[in-house]
Protein backbone atom coordinates (compact mmCIF):
# COMPACT_ATOMS: atom_id res chain seq x y z
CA UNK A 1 37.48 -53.04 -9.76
CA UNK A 2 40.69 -51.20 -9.41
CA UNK A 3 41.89 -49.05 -6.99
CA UNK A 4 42.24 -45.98 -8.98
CA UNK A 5 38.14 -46.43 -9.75
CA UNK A 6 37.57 -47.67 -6.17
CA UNK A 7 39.34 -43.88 -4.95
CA UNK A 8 37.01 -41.84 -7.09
CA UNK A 9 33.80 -43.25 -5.79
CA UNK A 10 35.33 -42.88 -2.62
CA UNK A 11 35.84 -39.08 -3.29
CA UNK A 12 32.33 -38.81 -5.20
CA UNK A 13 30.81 -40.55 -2.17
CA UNK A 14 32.18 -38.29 0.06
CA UNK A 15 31.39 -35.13 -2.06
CA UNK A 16 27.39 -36.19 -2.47
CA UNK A 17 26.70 -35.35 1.62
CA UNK A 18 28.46 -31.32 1.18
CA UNK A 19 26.52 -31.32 -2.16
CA UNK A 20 23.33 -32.64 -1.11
CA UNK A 21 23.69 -30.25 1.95
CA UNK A 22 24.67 -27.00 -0.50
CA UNK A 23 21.53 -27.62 -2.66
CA UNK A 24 19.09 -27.48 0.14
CA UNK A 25 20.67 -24.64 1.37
CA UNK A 26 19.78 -22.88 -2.48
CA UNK A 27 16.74 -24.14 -2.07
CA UNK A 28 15.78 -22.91 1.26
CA UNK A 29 17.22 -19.22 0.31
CA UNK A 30 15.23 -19.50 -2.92
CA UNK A 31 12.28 -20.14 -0.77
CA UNK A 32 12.80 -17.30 1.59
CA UNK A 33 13.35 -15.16 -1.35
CA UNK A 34 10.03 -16.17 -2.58
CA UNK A 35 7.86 -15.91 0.77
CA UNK A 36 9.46 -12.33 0.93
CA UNK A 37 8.55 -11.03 -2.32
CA UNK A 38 4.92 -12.72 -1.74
CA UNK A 39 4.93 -10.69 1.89
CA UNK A 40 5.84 -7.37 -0.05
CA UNK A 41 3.67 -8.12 -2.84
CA UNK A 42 0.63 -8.56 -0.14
CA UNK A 43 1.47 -5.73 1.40
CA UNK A 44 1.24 -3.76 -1.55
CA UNK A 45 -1.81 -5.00 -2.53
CA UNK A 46 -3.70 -4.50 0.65
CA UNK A 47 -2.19 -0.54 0.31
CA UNK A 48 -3.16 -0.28 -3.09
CA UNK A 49 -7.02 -1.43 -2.04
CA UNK A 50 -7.11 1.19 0.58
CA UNK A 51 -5.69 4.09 -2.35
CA UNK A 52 -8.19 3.24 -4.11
CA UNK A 53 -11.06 3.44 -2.09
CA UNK A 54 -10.37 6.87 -1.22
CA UNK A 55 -9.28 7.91 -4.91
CA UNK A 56 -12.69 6.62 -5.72
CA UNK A 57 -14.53 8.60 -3.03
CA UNK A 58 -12.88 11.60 -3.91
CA UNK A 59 -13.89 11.50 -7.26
CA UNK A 60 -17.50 10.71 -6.56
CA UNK A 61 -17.44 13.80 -4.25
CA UNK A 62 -16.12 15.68 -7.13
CA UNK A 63 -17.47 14.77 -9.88
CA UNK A 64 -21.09 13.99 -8.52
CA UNK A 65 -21.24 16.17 -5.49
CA UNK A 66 -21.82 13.10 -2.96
CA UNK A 67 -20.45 9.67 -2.34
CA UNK A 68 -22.49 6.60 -3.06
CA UNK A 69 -22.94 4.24 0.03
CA UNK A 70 -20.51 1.69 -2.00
CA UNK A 71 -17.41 3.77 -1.88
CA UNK A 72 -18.39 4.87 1.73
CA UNK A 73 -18.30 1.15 2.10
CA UNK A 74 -15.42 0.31 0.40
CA UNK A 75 -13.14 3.11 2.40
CA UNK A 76 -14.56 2.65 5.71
CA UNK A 77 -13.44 -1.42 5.13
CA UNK A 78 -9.98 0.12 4.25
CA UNK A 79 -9.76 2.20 7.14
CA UNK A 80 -10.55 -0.82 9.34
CA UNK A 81 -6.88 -1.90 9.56
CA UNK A 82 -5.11 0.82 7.86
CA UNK A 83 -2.42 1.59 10.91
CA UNK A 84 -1.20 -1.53 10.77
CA UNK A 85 -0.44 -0.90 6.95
CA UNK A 86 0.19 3.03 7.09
CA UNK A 87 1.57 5.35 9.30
CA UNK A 88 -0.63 8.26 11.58
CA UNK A 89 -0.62 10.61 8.97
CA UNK A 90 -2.09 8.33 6.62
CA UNK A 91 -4.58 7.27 9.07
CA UNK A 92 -5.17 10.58 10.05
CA UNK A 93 -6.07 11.53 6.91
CA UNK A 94 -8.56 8.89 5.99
CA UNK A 95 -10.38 8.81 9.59
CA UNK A 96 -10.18 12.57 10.39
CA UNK A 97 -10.33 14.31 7.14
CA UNK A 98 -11.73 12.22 4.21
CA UNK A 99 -14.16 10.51 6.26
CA UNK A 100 -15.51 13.46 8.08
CA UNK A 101 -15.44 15.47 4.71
CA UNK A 102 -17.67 12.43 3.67
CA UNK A 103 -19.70 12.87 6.31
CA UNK A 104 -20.31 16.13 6.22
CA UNK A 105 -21.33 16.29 2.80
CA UNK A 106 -23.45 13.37 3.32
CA UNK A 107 -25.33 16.01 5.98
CA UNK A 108 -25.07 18.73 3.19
CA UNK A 109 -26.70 16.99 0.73
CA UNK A 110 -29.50 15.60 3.22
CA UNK A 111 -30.21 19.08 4.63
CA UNK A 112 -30.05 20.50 0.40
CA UNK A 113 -32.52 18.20 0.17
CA UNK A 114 -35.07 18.76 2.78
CA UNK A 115 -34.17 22.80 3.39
CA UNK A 116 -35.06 25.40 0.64
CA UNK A 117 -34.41 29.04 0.73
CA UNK A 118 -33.52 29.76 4.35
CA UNK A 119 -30.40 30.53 6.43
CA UNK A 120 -29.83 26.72 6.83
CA UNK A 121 -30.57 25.88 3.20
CA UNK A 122 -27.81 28.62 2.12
CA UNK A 123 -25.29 27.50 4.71
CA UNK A 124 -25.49 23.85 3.87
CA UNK A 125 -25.26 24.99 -0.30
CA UNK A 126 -21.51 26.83 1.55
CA UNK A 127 -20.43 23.56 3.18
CA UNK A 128 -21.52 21.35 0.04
CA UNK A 129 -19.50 23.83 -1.98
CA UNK A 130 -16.74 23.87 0.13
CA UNK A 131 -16.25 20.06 0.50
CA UNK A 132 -16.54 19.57 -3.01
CA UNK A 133 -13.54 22.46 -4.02
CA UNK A 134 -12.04 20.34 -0.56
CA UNK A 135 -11.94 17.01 -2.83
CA UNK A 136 -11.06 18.31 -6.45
CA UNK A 137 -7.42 19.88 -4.63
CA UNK A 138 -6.82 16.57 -2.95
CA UNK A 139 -5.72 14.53 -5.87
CA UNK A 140 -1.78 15.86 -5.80
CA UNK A 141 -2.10 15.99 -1.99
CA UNK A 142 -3.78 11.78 -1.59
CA UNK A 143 -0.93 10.98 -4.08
CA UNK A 144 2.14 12.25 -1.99
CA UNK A 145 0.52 10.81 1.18
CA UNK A 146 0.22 7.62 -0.18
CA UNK A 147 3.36 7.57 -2.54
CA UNK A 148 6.35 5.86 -0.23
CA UNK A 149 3.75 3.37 0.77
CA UNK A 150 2.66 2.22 -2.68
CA UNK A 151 6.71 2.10 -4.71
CA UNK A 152 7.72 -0.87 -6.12
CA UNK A 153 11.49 0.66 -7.04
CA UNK A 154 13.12 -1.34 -4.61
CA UNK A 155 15.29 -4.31 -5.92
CA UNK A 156 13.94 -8.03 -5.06
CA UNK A 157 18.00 -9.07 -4.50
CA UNK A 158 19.64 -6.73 -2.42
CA UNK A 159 22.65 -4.85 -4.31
CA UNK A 160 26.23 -5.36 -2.36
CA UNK A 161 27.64 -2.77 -0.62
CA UNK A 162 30.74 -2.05 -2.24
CA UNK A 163 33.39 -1.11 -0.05
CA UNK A 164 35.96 1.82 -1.51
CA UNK A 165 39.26 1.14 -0.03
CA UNK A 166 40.87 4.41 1.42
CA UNK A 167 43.44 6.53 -0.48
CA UNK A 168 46.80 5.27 0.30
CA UNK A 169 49.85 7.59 0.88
């Protein structure tokens, strides 16, 4: 072999340890790229689960008058851990609002049931009313609370900064 071939695989020898070492370097960022996007993607769907629980129990209560126990069930397993996916007003709202509303109309409806034309009977009709007309204005309202939660407009790759060099003189 000649020297002038003997140099190159010298160089190309010493090249493959940097370009071994750049490679699994892509491949580790690609990887933490991809874990990320899976983490956000989780996220999201464990936020849309809980949205739709309570989209679906408001529209039970306002379309039907009452909630079956299944959308109770499904909302009350999305309230389990919603503050560690939501802030307090979201949790707020789903424990202290929709869920008592829910309650309350689940009393409504039992005392519509077993009540009939006295003072009781007309002031559980009010509250059953009342809930109901409650439910049919939240769909703008559950929408805005849950909106920064649920956007996917954010870029997977973050976008450089670009720097704007001052004016000069």
């Amino acid at each position: 072999m000649t020297g002038h071939a003997r140099d190159w695989i010298d160089v190309l020898q010493a090249l493959l340890t940097p370009t071994i070492a750049l490679a699994a370097v892509g491949i580790g960022l690609a990887q933490w790229w991809i874990a990320r996007n899976k983490l956000k993607l989780d996220l999201f769907d464990r936020r849309w689960g809980v949205y739709i629980a309570a989209r679906d129990l408001l529209s039970e209560i306002f379309t039907h008058g009452k909630s079956s126990d299944e959308a109770e069930r499904r909302l009350l397993q999305g309230i389990r851990g919603v503050r560690w996916l939501f802030d307090e007003r979201v949790e707020a709202y789903l424990t202290n609002e929709l869920w008592a509303k829910a309650t309350l109309l689940r009393v409504a409806n039992s005392a519509l049931e077993r009540l009939n034309g006295d003072e009781a009977h007309e002031r559980a009709v009010q509250q059953h009313d009342q809930i109901v007309r409650w439910a049919a204005s939240q769909d703008v309202a559950v929408d805005a609370l849950f909106d920064k939660f649920l956007k996917m407009d954010r870029p997977l790759l973050p976008r450089r900064r670009r720097t704007v060099a001052a004016p000069s003189n």
